[in-house]
C-alpha atoms as a PDB file:
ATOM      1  CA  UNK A   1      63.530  65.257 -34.991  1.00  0.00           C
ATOM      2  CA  UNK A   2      65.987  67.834 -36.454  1.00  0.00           C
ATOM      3  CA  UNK A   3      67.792  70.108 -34.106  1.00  0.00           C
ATOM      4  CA  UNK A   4      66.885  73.688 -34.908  1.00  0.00           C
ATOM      5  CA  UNK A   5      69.098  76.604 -35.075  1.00  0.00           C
ATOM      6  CA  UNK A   6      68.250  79.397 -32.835  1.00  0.00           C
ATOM      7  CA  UNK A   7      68.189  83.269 -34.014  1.00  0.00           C
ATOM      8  CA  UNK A   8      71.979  84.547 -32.965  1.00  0.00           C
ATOM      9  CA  UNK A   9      73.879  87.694 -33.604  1.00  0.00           C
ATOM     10  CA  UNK A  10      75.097  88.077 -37.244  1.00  0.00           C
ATOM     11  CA  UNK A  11      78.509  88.542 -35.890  1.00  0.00           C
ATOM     12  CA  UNK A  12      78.981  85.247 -33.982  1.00  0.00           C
ATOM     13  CA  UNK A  13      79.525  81.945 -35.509  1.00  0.00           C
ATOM     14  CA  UNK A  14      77.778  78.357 -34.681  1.00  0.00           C
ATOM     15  CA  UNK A  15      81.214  77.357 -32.783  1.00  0.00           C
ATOM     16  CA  UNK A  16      81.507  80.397 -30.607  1.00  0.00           C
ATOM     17  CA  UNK A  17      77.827  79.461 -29.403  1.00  0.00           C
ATOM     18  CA  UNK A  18      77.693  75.702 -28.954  1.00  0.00           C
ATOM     19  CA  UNK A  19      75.383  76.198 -25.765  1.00  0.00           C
ATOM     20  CA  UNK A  20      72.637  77.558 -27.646  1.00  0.00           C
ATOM     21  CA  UNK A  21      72.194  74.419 -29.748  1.00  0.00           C
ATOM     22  CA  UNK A  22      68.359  72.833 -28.847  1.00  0.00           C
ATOM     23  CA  UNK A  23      69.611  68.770 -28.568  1.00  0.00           C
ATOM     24  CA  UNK A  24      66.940  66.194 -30.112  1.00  0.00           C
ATOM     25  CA  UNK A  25      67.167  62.304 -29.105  1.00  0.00           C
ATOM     26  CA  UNK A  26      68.004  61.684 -32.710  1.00  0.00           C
ATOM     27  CA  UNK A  27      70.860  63.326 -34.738  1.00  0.00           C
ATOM     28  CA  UNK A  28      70.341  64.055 -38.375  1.00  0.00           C
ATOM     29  CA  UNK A  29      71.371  60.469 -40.468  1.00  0.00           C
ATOM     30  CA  UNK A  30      69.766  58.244 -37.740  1.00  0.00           C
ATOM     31  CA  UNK A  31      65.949  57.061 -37.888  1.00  0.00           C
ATOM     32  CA  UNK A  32      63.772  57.782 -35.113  1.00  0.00           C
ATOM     33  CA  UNK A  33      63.459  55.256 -32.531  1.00  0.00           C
ATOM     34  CA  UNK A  34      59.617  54.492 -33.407  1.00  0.00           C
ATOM     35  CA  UNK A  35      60.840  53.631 -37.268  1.00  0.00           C
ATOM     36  CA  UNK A  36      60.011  50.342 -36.479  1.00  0.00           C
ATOM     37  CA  UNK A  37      57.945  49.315 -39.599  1.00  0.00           C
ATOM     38  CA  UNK A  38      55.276  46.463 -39.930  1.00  0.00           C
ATOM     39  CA  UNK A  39      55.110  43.484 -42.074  1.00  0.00           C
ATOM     40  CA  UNK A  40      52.268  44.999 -44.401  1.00  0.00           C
ATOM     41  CA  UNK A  41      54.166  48.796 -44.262  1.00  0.00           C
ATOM     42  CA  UNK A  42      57.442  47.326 -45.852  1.00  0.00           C
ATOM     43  CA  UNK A  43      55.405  45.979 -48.512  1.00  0.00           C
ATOM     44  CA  UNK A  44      54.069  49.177 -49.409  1.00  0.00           C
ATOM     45  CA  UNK A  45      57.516  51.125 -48.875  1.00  0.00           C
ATOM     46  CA  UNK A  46      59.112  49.977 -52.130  1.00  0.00           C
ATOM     47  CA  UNK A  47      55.881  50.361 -54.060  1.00  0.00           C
ATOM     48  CA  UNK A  48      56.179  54.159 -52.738  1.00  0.00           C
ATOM     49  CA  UNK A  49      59.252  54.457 -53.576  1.00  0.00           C
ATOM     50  CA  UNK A  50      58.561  53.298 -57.351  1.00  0.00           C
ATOM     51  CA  UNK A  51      56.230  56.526 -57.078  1.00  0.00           C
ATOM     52  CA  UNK A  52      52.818  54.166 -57.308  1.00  0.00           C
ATOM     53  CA  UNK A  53      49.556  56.103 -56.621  1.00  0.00           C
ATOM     54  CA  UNK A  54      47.667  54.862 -53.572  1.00  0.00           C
ATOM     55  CA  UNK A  55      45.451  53.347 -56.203  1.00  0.00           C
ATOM     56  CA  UNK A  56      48.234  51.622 -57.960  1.00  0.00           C
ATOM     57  CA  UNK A  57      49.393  50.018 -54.827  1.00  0.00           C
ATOM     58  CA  UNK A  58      46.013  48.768 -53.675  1.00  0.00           C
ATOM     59  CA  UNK A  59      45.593  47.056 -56.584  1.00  0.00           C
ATOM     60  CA  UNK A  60      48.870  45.485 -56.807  1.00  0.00           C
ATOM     61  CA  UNK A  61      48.119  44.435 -53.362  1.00  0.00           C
ATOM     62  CA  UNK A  62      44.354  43.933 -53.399  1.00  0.00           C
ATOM     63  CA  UNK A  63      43.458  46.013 -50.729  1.00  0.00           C
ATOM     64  CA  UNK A  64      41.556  49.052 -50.460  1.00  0.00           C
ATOM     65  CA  UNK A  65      42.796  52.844 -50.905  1.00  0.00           C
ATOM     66  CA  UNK A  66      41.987  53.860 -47.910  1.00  0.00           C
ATOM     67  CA  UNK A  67      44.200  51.237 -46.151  1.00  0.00           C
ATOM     68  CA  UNK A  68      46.958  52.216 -48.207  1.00  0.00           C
ATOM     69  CA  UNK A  69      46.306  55.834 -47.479  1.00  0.00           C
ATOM     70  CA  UNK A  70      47.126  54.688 -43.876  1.00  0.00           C
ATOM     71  CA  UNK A  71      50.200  52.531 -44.154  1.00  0.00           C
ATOM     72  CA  UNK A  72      51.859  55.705 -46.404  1.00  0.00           C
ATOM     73  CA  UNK A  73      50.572  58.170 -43.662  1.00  0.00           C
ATOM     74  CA  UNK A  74      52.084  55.733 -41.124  1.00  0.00           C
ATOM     75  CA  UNK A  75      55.098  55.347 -42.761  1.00  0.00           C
ATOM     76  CA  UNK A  76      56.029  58.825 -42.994  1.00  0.00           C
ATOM     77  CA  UNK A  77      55.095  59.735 -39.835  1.00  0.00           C
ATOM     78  CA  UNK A  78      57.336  56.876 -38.159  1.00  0.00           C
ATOM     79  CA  UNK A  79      60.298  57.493 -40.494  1.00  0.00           C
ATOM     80  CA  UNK A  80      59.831  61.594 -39.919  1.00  0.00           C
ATOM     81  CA  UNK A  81      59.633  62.640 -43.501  1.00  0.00           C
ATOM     82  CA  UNK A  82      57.556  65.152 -44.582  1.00  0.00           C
ATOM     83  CA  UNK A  83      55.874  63.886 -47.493  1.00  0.00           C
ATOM     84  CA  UNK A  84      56.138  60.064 -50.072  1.00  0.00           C
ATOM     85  CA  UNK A  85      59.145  61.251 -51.472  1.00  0.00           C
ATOM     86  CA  UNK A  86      61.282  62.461 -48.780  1.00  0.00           C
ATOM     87  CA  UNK A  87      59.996  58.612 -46.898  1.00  0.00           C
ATOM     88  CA  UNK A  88      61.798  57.170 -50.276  1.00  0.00           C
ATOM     89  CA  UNK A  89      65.176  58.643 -49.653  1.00  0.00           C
ATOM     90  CA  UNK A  90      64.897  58.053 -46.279  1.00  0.00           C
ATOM     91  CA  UNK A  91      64.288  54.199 -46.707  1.00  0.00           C
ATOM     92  CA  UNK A  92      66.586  53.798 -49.276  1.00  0.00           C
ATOM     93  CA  UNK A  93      69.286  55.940 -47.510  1.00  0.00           C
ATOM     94  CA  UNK A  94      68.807  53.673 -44.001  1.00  0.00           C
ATOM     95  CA  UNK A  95      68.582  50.172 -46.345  1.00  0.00           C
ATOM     96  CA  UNK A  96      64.976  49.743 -45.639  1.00  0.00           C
ATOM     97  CA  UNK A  97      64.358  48.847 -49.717  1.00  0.00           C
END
């Protein structure tokens, strides 16, 4: 999670207002504690990242779309990006591929 920035006077800055700051259990640069990946999800990570098509990747991996629908859903729900490209740069930015 991303710590959002309250609405605040125009005339204040950020350091003047440190209280107002909404604290997340993760800061930004660290993955979320639940970014634990499995076996079968870090196989599929690098093929995402080589910007395969769910079809694509079940092929290459002979299982079925829908399954690999799943582990991409999976993986960028447990990494917190918002879409396959933003889980890329987040893998390759952390060393998972």
């Amino acid at each position: 999670m991303i710590a959002r920035k309250p609405s605040f006077d125009r005339h204040r800055t950020w350091s003047e207002m440190p209280s107002l700051w909404i604290l997340t259990p993760t800061m930004p640069g660290e993955l979320p504690p639940n970014a634990r990946l499995t076996a079968r999800e870090r196989e599929v990570l690098p093929l995402v990242a080589q910007r395969m098509t769910d079809r694509e990747i079940a092929a290459a991996l002979c299982i079925s779309r829908r399954t690999v629908s799943s582990h991409v859903a999976n993986i960028i729900a447990k990494l917190g990006a918002a879409n396959r490209r933003q889980a890329a740069a987040v893998a390759l930015r952390h060393g998972l591929i």
